[in-house]
C-alpha atoms as a PDB file:
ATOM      1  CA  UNK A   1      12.178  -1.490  -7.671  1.00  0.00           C
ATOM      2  CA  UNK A   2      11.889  -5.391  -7.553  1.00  0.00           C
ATOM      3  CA  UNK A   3      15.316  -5.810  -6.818  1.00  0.00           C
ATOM      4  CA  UNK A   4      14.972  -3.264  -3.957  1.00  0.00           C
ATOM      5  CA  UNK A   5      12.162  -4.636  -2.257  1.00  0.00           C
ATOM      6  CA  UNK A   6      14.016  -8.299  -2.448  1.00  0.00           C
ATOM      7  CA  UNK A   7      16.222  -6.862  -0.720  1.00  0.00           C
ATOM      8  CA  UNK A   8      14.595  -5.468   2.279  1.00  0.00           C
ATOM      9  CA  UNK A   9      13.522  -7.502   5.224  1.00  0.00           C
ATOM     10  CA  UNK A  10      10.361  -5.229   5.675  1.00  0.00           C
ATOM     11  CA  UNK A  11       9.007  -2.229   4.494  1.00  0.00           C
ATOM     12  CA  UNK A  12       8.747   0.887   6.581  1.00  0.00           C
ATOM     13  CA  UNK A  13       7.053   4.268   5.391  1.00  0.00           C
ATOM     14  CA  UNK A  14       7.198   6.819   8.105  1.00  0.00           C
ATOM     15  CA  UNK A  15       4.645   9.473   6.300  1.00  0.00           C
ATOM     16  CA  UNK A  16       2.955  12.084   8.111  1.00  0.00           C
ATOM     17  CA  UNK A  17       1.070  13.144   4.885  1.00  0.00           C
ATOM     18  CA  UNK A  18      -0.313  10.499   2.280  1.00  0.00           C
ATOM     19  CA  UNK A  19      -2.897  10.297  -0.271  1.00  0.00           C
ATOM     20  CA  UNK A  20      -3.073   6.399  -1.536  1.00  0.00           C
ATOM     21  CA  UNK A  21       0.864   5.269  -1.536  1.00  0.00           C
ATOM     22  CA  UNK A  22       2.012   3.505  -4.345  1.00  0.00           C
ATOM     23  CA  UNK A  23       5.259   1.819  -3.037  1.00  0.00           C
ATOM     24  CA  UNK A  24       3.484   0.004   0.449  1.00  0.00           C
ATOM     25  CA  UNK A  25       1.252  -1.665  -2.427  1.00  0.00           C
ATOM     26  CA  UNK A  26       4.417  -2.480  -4.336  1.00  0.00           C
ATOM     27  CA  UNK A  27       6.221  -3.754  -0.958  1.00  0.00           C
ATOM     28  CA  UNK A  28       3.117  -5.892   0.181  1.00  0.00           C
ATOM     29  CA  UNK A  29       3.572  -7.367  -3.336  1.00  0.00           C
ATOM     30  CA  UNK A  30       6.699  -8.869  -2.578  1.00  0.00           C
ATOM     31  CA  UNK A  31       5.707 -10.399   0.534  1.00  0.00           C
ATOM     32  CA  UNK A  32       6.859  -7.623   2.787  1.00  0.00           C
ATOM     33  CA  UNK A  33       5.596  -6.998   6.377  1.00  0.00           C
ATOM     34  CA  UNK A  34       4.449  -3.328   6.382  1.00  0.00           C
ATOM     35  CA  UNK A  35       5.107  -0.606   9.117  1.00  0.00           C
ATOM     36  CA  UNK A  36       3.235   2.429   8.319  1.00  0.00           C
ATOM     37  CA  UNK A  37       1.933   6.015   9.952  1.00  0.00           C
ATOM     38  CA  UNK A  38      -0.982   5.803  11.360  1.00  0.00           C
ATOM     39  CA  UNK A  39      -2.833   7.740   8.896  1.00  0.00           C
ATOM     40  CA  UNK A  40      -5.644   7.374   6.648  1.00  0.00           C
ATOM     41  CA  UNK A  41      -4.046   6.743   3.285  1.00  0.00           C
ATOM     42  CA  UNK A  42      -2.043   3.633   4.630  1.00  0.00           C
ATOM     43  CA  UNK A  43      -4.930   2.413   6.392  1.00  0.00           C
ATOM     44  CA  UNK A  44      -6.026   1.748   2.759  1.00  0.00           C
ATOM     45  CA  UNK A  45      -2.970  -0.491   2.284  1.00  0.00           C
ATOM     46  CA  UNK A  46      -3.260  -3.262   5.312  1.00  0.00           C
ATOM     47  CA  UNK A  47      -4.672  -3.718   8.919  1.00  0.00           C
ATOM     48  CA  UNK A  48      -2.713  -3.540  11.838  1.00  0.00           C
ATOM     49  CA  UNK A  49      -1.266  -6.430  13.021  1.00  0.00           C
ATOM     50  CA  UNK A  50      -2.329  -8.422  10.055  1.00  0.00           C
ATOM     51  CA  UNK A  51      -0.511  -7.212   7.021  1.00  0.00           C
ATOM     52  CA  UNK A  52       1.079  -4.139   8.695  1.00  0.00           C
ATOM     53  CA  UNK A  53       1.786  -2.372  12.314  1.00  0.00           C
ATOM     54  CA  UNK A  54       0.867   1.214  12.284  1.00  0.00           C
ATOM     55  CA  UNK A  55       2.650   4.002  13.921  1.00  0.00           C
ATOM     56  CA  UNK A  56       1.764   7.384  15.433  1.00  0.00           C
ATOM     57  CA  UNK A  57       3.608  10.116  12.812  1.00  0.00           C
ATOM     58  CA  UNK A  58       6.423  11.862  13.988  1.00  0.00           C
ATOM     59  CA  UNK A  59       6.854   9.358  16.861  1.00  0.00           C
ATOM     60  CA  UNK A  60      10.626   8.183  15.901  1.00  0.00           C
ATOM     61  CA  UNK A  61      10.258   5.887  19.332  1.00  0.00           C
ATOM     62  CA  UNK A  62       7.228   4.293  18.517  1.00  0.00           C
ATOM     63  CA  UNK A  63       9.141   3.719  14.962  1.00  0.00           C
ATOM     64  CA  UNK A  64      11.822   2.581  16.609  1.00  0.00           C
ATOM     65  CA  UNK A  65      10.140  -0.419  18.304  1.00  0.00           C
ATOM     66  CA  UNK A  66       7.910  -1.192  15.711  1.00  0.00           C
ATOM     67  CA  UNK A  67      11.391  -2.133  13.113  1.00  0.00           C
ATOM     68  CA  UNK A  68      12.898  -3.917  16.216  1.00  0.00           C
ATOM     69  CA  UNK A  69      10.304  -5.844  17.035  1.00  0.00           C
ATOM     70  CA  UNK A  70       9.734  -6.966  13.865  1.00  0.00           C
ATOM     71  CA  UNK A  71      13.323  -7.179  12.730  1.00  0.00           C
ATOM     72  CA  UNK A  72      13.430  -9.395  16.140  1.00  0.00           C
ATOM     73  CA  UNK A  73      10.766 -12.107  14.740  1.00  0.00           C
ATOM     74  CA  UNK A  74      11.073 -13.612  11.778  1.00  0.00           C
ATOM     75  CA  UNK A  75       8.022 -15.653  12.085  1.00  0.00           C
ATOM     76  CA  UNK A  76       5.743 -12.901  12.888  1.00  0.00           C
ATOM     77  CA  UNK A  77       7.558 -11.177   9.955  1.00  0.00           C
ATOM     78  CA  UNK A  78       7.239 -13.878   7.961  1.00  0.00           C
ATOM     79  CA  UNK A  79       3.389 -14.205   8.643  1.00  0.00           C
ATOM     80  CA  UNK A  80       2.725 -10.241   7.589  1.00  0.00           C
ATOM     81  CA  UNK A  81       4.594 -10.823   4.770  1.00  0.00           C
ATOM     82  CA  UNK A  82       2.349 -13.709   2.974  1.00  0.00           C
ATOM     83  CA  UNK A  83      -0.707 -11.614   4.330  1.00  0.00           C
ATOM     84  CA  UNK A  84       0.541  -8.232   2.971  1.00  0.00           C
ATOM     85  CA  UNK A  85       1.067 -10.544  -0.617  1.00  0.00           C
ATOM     86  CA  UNK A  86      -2.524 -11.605  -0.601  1.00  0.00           C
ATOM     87  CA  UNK A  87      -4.213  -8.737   0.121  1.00  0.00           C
ATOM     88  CA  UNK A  88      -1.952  -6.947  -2.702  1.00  0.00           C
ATOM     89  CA  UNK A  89      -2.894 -10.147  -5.235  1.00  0.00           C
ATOM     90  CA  UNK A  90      -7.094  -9.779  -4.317  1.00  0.00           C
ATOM     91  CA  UNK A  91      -7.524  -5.979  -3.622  1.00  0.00           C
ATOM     92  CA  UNK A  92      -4.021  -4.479  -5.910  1.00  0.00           C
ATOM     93  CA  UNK A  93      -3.931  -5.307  -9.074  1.00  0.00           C
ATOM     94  CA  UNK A  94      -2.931  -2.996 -11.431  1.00  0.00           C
ATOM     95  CA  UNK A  95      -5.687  -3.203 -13.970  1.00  0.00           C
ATOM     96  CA  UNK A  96      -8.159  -3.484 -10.675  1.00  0.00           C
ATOM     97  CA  UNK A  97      -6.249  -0.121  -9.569  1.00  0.00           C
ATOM     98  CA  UNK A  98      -6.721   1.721 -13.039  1.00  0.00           C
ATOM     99  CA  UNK A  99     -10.365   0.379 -13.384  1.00  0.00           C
ATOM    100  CA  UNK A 100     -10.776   2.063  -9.970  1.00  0.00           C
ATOM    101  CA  UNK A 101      -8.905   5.167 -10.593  1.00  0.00           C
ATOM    102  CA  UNK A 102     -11.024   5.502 -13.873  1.00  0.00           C
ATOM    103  CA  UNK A 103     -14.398   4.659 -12.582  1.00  0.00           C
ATOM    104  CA  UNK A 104     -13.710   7.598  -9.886  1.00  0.00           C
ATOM    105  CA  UNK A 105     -12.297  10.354 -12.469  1.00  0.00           C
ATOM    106  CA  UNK A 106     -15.571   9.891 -14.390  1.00  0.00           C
ATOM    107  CA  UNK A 107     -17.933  10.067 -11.346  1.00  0.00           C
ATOM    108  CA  UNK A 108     -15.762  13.722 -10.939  1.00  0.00           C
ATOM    109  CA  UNK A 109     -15.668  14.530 -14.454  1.00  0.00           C
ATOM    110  CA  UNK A 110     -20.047  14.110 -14.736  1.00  0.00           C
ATOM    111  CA  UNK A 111     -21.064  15.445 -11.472  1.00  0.00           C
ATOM    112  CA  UNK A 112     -19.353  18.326 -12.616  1.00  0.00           C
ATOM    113  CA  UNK A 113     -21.143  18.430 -16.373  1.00  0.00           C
ATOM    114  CA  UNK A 114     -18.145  16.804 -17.886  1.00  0.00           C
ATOM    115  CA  UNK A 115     -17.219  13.617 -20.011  1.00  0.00           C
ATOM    116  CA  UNK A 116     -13.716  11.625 -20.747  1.00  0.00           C
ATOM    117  CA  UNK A 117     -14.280   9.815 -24.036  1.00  0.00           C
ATOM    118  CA  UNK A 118     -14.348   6.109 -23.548  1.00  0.00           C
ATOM    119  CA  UNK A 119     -11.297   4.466 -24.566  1.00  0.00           C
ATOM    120  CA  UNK A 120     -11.284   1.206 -26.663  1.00  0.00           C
ATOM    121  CA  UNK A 121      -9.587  -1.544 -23.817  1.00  0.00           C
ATOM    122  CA  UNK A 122      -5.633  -1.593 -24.451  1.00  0.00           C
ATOM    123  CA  UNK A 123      -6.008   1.604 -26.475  1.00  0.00           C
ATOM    124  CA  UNK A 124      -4.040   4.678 -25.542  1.00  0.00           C
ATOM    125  CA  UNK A 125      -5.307   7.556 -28.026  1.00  0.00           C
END
């Protein structure tokens, strides 16, 4: 996918329906300007106007302008791009995600009576 993404001059994910998406994360990695739907799972991702423009879902006009505009200005492109990187270096990383992911599973797993055996670090079994 890191050929893909060096490819593209921004990132656009025109959702109506996300949990937590994976490839805006990925994008914002490599220093993409976001657009996104305005919807809670991407608002997890970036703040509008900083790292990302949101987007009302299922608004192909408001889409529309949002590419242009950016596609238009390289320098505000430019500028989401390094902010989208940063905020995917401090708040995406993927042990930080896993460590998350984990800590969350286990707060499920015992407020419902149950336990995950804890895994030695690096171990897989």
């Amino acid at each position: 996918m890191a050929e893909l993404y060096a490819l593209m001059d921004l990132f656009v994910l025109p959702s109506w329906r996300e949990g937590f998406p994976r490839s805006p994360m990925e994008a914002a990695a490599m220093e993409k300007a976001l657009i996104l739907s305005d919807i809670p799972g991407c608002h997890e991702i970036g703040r509008d106007g900083v790292e990302a423009l949101f987007v009302r879902p299922r608004d192909p006009s408001s889409l529309a302008r949002a590419i242009l505009g950016l596609l238009r200005d390289p320098d505000r492109r430019s500028r989401m791009g390094a902010a989208a990187r940063a905020t995917a270096v401090s708040r995406f990383d993927e042990q930080r995600v896993a460590e998350t992911v984990s800590v969350a599973t286990r707060r499920v797993l015992s407020s419902r009576g149950l336990a995950l055996p804890s895994l030695a670090k690096g171990s897989l079994a």
